[in-house]
Protein backbone atom coordinates (compact mmCIF):
# COMPACT_ATOMS: atom_id res chain seq x y z
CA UNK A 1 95.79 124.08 131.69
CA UNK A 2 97.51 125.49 128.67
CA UNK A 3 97.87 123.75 125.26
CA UNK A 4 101.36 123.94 125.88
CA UNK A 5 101.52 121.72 129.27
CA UNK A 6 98.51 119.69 128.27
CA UNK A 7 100.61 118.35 125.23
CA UNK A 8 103.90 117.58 127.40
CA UNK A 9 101.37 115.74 129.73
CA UNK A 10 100.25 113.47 126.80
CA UNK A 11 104.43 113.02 125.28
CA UNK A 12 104.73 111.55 129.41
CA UNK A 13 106.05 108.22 129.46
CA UNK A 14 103.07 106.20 130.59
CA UNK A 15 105.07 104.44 132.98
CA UNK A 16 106.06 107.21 135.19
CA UNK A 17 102.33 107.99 135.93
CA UNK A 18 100.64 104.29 135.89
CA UNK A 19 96.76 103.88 136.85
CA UNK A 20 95.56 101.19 138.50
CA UNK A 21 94.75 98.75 135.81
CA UNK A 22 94.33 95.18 135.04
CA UNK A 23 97.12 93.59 134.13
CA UNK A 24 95.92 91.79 132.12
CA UNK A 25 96.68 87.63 131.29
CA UNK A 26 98.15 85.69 134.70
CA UNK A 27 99.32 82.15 132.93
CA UNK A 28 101.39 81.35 130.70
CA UNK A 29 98.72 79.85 128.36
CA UNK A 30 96.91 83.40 128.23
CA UNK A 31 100.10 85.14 127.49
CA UNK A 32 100.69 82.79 124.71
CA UNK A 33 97.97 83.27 123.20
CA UNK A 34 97.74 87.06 123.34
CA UNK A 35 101.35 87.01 121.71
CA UNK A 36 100.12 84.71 118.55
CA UNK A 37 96.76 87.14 118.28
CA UNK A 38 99.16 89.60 117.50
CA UNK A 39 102.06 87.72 115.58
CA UNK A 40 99.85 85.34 113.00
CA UNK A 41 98.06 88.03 111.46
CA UNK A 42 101.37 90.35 111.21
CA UNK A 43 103.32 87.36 110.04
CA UNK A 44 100.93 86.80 107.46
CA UNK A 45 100.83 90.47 106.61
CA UNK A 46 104.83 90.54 106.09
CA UNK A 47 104.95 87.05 103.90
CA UNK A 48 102.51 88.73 101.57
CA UNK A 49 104.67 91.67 101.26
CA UNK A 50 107.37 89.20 100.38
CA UNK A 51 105.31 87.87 97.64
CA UNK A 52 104.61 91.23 96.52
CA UNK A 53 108.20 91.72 95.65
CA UNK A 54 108.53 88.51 94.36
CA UNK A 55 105.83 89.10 92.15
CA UNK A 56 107.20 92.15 90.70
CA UNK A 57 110.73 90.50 89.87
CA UNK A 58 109.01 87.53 88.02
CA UNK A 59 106.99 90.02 85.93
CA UNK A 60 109.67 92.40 85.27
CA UNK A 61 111.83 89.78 84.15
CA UNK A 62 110.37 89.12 81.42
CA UNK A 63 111.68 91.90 80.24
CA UNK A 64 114.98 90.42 80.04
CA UNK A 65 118.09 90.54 82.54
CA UNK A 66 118.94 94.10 82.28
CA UNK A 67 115.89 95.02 83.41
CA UNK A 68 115.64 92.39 86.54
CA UNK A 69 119.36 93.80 87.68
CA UNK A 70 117.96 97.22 87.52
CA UNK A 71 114.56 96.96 89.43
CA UNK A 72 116.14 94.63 91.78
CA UNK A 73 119.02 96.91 92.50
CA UNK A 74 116.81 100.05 92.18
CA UNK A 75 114.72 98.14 94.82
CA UNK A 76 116.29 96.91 97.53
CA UNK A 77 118.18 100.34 97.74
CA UNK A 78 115.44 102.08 98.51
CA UNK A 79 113.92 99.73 100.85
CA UNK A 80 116.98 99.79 103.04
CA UNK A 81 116.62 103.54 102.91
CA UNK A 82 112.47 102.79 103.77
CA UNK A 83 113.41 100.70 106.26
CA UNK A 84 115.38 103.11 108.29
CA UNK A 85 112.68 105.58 109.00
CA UNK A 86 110.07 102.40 109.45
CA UNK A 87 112.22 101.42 111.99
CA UNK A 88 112.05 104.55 113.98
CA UNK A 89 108.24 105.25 113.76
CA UNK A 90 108.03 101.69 114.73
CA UNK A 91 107.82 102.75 118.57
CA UNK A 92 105.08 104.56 118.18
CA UNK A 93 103.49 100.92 118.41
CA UNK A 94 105.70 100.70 122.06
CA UNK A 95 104.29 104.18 123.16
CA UNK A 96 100.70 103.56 122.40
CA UNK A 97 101.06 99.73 124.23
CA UNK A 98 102.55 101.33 127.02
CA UNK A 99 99.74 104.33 127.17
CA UNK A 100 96.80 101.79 126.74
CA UNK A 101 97.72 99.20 129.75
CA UNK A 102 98.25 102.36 132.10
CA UNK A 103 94.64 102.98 131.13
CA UNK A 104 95.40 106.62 129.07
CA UNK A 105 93.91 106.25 126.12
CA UNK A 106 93.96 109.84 124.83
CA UNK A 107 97.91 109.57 125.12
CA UNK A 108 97.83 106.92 122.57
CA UNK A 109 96.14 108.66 119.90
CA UNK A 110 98.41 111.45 120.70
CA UNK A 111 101.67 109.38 119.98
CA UNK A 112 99.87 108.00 116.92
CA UNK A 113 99.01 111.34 115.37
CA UNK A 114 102.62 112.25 116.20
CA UNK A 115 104.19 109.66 114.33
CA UNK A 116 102.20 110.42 111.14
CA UNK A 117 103.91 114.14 111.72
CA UNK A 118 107.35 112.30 111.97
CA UNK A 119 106.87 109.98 109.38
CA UNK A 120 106.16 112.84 107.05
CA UNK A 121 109.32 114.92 108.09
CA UNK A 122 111.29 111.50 107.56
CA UNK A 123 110.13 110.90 103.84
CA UNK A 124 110.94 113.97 102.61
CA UNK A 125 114.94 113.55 103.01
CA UNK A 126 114.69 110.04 101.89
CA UNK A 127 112.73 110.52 98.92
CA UNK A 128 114.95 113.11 97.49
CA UNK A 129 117.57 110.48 98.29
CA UNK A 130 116.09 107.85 96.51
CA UNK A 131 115.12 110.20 93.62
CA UNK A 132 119.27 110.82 93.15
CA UNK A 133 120.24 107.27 93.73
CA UNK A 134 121.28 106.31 90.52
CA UNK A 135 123.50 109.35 89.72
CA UNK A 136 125.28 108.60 92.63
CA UNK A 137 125.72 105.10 92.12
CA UNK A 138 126.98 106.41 88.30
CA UNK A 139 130.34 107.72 90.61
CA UNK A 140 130.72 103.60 91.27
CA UNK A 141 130.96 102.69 87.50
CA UNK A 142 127.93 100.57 87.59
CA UNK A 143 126.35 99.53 83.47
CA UNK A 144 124.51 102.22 82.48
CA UNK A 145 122.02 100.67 80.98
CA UNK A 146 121.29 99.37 84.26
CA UNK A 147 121.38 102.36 85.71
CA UNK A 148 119.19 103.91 83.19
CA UNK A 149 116.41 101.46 83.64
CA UNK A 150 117.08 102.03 87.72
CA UNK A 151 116.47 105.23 87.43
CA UNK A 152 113.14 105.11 85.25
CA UNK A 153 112.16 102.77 87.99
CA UNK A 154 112.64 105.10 91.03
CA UNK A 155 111.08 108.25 89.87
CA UNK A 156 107.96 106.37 90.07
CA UNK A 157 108.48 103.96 92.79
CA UNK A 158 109.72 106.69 95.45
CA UNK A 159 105.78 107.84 95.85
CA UNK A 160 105.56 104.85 97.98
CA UNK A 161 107.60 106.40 100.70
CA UNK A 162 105.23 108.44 102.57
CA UNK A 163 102.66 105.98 102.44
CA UNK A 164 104.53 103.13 103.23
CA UNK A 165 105.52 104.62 106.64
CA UNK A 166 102.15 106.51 107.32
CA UNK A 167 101.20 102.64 106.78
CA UNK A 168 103.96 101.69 109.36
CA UNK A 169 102.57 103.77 112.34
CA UNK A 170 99.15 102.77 111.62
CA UNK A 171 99.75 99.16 111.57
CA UNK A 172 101.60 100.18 115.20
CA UNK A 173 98.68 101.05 116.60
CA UNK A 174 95.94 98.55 115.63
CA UNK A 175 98.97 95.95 116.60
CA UNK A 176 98.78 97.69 119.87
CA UNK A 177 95.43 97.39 120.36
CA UNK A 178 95.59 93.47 119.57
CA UNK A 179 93.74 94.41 116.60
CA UNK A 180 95.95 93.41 113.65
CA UNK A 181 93.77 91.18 111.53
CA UNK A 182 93.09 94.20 109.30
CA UNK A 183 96.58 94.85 108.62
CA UNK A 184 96.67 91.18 107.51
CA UNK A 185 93.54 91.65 105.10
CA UNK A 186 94.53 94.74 103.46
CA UNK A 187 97.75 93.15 102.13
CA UNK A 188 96.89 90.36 101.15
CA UNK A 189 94.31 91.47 99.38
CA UNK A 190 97.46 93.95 97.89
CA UNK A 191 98.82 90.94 96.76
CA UNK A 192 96.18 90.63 94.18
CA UNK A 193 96.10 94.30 93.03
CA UNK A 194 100.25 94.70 92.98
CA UNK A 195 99.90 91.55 90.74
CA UNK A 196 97.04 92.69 88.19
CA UNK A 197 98.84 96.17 88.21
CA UNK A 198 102.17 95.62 88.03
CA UNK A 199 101.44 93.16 85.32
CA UNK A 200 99.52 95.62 83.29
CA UNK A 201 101.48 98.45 83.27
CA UNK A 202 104.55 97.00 82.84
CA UNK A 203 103.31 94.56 79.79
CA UNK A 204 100.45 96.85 78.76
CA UNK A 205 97.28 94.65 79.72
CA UNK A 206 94.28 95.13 80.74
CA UNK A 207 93.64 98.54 78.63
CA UNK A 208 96.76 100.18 80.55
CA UNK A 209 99.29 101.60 79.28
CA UNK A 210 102.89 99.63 78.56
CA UNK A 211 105.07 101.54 80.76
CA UNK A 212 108.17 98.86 81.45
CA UNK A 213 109.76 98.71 84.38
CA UNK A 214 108.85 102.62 85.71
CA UNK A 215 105.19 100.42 85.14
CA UNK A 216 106.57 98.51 88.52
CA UNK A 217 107.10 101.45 90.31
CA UNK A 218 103.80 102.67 89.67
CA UNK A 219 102.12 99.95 90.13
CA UNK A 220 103.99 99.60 93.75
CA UNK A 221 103.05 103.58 94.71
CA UNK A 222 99.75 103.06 93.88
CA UNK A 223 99.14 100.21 96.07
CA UNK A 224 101.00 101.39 99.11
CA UNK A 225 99.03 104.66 98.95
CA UNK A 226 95.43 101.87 98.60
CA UNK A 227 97.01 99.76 101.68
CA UNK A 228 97.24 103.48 103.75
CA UNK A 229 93.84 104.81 102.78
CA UNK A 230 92.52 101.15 103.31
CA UNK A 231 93.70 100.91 106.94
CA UNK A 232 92.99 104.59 107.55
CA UNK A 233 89.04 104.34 106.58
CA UNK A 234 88.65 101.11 108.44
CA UNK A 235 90.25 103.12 111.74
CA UNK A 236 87.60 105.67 111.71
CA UNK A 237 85.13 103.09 111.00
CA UNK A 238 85.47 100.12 112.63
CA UNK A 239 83.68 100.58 116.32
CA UNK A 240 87.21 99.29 118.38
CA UNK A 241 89.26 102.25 117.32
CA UNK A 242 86.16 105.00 116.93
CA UNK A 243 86.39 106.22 120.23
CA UNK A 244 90.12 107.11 120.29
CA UNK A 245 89.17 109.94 117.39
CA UNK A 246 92.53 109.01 115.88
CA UNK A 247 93.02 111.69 113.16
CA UNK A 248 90.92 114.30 115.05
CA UNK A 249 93.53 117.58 115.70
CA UNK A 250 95.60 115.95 113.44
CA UNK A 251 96.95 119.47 112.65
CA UNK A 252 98.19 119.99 115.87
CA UNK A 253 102.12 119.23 116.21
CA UNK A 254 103.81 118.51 119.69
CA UNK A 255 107.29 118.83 119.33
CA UNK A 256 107.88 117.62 122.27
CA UNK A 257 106.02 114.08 121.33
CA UNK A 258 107.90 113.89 118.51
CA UNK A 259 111.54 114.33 120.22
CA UNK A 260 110.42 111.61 122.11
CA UNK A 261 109.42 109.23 118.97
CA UNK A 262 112.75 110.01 117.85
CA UNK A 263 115.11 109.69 120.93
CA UNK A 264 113.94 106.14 121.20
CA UNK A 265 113.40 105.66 117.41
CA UNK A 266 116.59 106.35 115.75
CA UNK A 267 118.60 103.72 117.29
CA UNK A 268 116.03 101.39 115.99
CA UNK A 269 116.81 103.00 112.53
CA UNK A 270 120.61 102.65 113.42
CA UNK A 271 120.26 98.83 113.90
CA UNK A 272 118.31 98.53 110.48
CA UNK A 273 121.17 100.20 109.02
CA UNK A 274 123.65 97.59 110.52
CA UNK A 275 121.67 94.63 109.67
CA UNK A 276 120.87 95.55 106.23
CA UNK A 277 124.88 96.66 106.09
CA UNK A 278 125.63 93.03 107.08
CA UNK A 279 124.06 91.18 104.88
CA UNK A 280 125.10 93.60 101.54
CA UNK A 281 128.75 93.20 102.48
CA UNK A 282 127.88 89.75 103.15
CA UNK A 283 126.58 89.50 99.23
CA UNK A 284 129.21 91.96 97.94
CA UNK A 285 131.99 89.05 99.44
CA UNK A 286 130.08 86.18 97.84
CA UNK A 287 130.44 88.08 94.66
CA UNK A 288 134.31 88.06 95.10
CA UNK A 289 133.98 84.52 95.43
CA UNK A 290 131.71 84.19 92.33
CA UNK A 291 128.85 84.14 91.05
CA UNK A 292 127.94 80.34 91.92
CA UNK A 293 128.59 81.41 95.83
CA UNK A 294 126.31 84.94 94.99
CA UNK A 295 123.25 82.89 93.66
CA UNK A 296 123.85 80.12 96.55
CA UNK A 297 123.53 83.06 99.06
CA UNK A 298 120.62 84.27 97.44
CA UNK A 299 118.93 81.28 97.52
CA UNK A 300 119.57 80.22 101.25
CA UNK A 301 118.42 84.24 102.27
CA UNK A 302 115.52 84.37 100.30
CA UNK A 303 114.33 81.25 101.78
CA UNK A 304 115.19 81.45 106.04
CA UNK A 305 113.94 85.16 105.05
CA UNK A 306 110.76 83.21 105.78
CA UNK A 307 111.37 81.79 109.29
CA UNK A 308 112.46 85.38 109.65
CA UNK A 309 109.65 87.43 109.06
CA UNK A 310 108.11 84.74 111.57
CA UNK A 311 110.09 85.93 114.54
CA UNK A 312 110.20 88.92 113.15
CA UNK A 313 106.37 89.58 113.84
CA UNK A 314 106.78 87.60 117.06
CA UNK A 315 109.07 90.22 118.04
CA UNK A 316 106.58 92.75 117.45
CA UNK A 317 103.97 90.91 119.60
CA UNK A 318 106.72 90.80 122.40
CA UNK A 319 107.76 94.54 122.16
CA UNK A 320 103.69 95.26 122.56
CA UNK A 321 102.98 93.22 125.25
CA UNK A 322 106.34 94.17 127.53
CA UNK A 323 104.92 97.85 126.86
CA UNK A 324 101.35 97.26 128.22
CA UNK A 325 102.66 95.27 131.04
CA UNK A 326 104.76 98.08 131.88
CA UNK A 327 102.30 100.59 131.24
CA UNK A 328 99.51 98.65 133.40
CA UNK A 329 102.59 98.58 136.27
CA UNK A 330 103.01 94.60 135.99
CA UNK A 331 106.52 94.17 135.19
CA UNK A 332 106.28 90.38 135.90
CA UNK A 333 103.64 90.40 133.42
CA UNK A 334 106.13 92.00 130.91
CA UNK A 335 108.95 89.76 131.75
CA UNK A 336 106.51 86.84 130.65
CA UNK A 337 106.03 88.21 127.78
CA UNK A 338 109.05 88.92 126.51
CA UNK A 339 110.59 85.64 127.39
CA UNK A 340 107.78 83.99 126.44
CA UNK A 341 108.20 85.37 122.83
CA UNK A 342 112.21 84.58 122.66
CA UNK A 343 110.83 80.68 123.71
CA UNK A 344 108.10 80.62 121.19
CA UNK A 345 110.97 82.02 118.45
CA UNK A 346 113.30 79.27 119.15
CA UNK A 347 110.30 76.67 118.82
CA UNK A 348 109.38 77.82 115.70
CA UNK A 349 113.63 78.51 114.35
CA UNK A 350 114.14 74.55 115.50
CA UNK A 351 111.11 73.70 113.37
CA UNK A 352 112.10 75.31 110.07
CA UNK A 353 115.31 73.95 111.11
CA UNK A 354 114.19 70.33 110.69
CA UNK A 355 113.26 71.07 107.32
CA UNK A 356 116.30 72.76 106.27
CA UNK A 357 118.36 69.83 107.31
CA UNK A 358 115.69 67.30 105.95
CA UNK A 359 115.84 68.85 102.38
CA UNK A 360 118.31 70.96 101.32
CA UNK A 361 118.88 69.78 97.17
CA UNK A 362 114.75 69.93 97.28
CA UNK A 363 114.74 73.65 98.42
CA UNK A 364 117.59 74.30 96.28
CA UNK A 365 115.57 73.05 93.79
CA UNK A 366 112.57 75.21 94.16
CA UNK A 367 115.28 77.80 92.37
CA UNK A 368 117.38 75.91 89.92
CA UNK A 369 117.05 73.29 87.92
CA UNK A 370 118.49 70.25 89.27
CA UNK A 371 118.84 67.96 86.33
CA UNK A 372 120.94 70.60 84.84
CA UNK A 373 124.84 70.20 84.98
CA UNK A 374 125.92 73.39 85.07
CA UNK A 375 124.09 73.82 88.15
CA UNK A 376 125.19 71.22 90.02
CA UNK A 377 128.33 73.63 91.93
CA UNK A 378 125.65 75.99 92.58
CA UNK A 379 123.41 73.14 94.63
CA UNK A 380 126.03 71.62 95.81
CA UNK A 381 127.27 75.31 97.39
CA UNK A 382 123.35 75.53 98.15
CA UNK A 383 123.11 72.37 100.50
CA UNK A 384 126.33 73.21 102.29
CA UNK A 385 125.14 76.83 103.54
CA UNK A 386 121.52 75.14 104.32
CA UNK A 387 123.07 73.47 106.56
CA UNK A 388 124.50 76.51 108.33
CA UNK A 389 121.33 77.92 108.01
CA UNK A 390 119.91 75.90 110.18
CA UNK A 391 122.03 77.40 113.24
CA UNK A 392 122.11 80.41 111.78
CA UNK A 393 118.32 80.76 111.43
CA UNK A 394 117.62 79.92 115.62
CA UNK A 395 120.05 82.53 116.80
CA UNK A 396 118.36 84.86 113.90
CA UNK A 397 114.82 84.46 115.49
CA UNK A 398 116.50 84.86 119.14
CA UNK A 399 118.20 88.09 118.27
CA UNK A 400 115.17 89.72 116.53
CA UNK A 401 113.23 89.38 119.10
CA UNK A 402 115.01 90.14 122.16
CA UNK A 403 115.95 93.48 120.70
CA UNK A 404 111.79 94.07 120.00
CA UNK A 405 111.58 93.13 123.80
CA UNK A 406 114.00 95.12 124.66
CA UNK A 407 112.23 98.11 122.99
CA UNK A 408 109.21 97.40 125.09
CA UNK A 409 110.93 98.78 127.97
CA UNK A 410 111.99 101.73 125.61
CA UNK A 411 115.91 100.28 126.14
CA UNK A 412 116.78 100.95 122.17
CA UNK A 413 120.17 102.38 122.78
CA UNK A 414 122.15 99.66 124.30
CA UNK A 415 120.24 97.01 121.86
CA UNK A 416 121.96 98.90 118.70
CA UNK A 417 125.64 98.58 120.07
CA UNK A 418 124.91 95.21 121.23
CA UNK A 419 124.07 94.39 117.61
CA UNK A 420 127.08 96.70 116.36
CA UNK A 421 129.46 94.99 117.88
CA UNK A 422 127.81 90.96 117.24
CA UNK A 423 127.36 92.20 113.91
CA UNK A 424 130.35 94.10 112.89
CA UNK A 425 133.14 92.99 115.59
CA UNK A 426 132.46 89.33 115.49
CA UNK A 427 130.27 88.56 112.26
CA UNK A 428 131.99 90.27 109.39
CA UNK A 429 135.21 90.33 110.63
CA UNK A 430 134.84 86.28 111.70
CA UNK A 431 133.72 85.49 108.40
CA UNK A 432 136.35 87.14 106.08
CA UNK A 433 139.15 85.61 107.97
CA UNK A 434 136.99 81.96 108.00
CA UNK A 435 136.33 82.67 103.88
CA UNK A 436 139.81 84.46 102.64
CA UNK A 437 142.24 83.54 105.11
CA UNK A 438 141.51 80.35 105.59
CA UNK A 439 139.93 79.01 103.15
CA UNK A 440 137.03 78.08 103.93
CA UNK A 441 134.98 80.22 101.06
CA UNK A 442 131.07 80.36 100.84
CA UNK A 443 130.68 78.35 103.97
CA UNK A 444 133.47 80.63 105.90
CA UNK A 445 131.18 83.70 105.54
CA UNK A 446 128.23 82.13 106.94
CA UNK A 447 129.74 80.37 109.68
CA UNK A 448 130.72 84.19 110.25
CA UNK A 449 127.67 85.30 109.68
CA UNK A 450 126.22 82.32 112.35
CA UNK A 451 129.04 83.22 115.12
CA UNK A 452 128.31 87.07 114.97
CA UNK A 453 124.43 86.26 115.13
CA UNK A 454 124.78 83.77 117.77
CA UNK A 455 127.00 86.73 120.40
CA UNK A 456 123.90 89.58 119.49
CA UNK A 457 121.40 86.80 120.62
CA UNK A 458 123.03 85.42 123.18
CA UNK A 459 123.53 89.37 124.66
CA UNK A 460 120.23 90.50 123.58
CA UNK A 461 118.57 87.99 126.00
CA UNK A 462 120.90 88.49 128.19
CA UNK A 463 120.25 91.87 128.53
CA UNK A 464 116.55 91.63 128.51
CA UNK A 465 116.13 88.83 131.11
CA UNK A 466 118.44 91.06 133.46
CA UNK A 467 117.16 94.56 133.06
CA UNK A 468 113.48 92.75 133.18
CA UNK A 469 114.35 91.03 135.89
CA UNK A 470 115.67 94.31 137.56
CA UNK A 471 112.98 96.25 136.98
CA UNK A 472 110.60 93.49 138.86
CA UNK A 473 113.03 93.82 141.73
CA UNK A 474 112.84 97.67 142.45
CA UNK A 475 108.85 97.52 142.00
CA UNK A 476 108.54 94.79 143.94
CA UNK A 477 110.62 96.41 146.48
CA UNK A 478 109.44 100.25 146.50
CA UNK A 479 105.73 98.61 146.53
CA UNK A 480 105.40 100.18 142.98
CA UNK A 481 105.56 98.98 139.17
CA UNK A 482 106.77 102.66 138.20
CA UNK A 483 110.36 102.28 138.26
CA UNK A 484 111.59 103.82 135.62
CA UNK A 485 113.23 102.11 132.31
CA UNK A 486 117.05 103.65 131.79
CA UNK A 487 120.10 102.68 129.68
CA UNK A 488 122.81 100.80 131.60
């Protein structure tokens, strides 16, 4: 067999040439508890990189305001821009699941060594971007001493790019493997170092030097490119993942493998780039309101941004466990799964819920401070969209992880226009008209931002439970669990 057809054997979907294979768990209390194997340890992983950002904007701000606007601007720019191509080598995690229940190992490695190639070719584009952000955002009259700092700040953040998304196809494939406690150990333990870094070369501790804010950004490049080489020594040690010779041949690029990754990937990356879009014009029409209604909105995000990451890493579970019960031909098995993973989201949603609505001033006051006066419009604006949250929040969870489902029978076309059109037909639009027509303010663009969440969930599950459901049908009756996964 030539290299040539030997490498468009291993790009194959997996489940167009299933082996006989266990399919693994048969009750609902097994599935479960695969699903939360997987989830708790990447949950935990994504809070701690929550509280690595939030430890960066408490240390920076000492510096004074200027500063904070600038890294946090500088900041979540480029993470939008990260999280486009971590989005699209985020079904590398699908393809391995998928080649590991139909019992081909070797493919797996394949599509892993593929997406490091990809992820490589992605970061090159969007670090040049980020490198140039601030002179374009000069053409939008920001301050520029905000810019200045900004841009001080990039040049030495944007060295987190490659390793941030060599990190993200990595952490696919342990996930996919049901091996993601090390993915949980490595950051938090970068918890700690971003800290004691961060801290010391912005402020000049610890013997380093005082480098200000670009003393953020280094701080953050240096630990993403620790978290990589971290996860990438323990995958050629640890005995699980030693026979799958991960980064053996890792010179040899299959274009064909990597059309693949990024057929099915860049949807993904186009519904990242809708979300994220929702929720900045979101904040950019809470600053027309004011700045009470901006800091209200802040508040309320940062804080469901917790339940969030929750579902968010239940998703992932989902999308891996559809995959393998695809790829080891049980579609009932993947059906489980998938709905088992919405359920399990709208347990935990209803739960966070419950606190929302139990406390809202307390939460609120985790932020300001409440004896103050002059806060008082600001909690009082608080409390009201906590209350939204609450609804919000459930069909949040639902659509996040319907649309990782989804992916898990590679459907990641449909999913993005599904979310276009809750998003940007219903949500945005809904909430203007609710806010500035009338009347209804702060609370008007969340209960916009709750309607157009609540039609992408609502479809999302929709459209999983039926094209699952389908699926089981035509194996069921052909006598096979290969049919094939295609948009409708």
């Amino acid at each position: 067999m030539t290299r040539r057809r030997r490498s468009a054997q291993e790009a194959k979907p997996a489940s167009t040439t299933p082996r006989p294979r266990a399919a693994g768990p048969v009750n609902l209390r097994q599935e479960v508890r695969s699903l939360l194997v997987i989830a708790a340890p990447l949950a935990a992983a994504y809070l701690a990189e929550i509280a690595m950002m939030i430890t960066d904007m408490v240390i920076v701000g000492r510096l004074g305001s200027v500063q904070l606007a600038a890294v946090g601007l500088a900041g979540d720019l480029m993470i939008e821009i990260m999280l486009f191509g971590m989005a699209i080598v985020s079904i590398v995690g699908v393809l391995v699941a998928q080649a590991i229940g139909a019992g081909d190992e070797a493919s797996g490695a394949h599509h892993l060594r593929q997406g490091l190639w990809l992820a490589t070719a992605l970061s090159v584009p969007g670090m040049l971007l980020c490198w140039n952000l601030m002179p374009l955002l000069a053409l939008t009259d920001q301050d520029p001493a905000v810019l200045a700092f900004g841009e001080s700040y990039l040049h030495a953040a944007v060295w987190c790019f490659l390793p941030s998304l060599w990190f993200v196809v990595l952490r696919e494939f342990v996930a996919a493997l049901s091996r993601p406690q090390s993915v949980m150990v490595i950051t938090v333990a970068a918890v700690a170092l971003n800290a004691v870094l961060s801290y010391g070369l912005v402020h000049g501790a610890f013997g380093l030097p005082a480098l200000g804010v670009a003393g953020a950004g280094w701080a953050t490049s240096i630990v993403c490119w620790v978290m990589f080489a971290a996860l990438a020594w323990h995958m050629t040690r640890a005995a699980r993942f030693r026979p799958y010779r991960v980064f053996h041949a890792l010179s040899r690029l299959d274009p064909a493998a990597c059309r693949q990754i990024l057929a099915l990937g860049l949807p993904l990356g186009g519904l990242a780039l809708m979300e994220g879009g929702l929720f900045a014009v979101t904040a950019i029409l809470m600053g027309v309101l004011g700045a009470e209604a901006l800091a209200a909105n802040q508040i309320v995000i940062t804080v469901i941004g917790i339940t969030f990451v929750v579902a968010m890493a239940l998703g992932e579970a989902a999308a891996i466990r559809v995959a393998y019960g695809m790829g080891a031909g049980d579609p009932a098995q993947a059906q489980r799964a998938g709905l088992l993973g919405i359920g399990l989201g709208v347990l935990v949603s209803a739960a966070a819920a419950v606190v929302v609505l139990a406390a809202p001033e307390t939460l609120a006051g985790l932020f300001l401070d409440l004896g103050d006066p002059a806060n008082r419009e600001v909690v009082e604006l608080t409390a009201g969209l906590f209350v939204i949250a609450a609804v919000f929040q459930i069909f949040d969870g639902v659509q996040a992880i319907s649309s990782r489902a989804l992916r898990g029978l590679r459907d990641t076309f449909a999913p993005m226009w599904i979310a276009g059109l809750g998003y940007w037909g219903f949500g945005i639009p809904g909430g203007y008209l609710l806010a500035f027509v009338f009347g209804y303010g702060a609370s008007g663009l969340w209960w916009g931002l709750a309607l157009g969440l609540s039609v992408t969930a609502v479809m999302l599950a929709w459209r999983f439970f039926r094209l699952s459901w389908r699926i089981r049908q035509q194996a069921e009756a052909s006598g096979s669990a290969a049919a094939e996964v295609v948009d409708s």
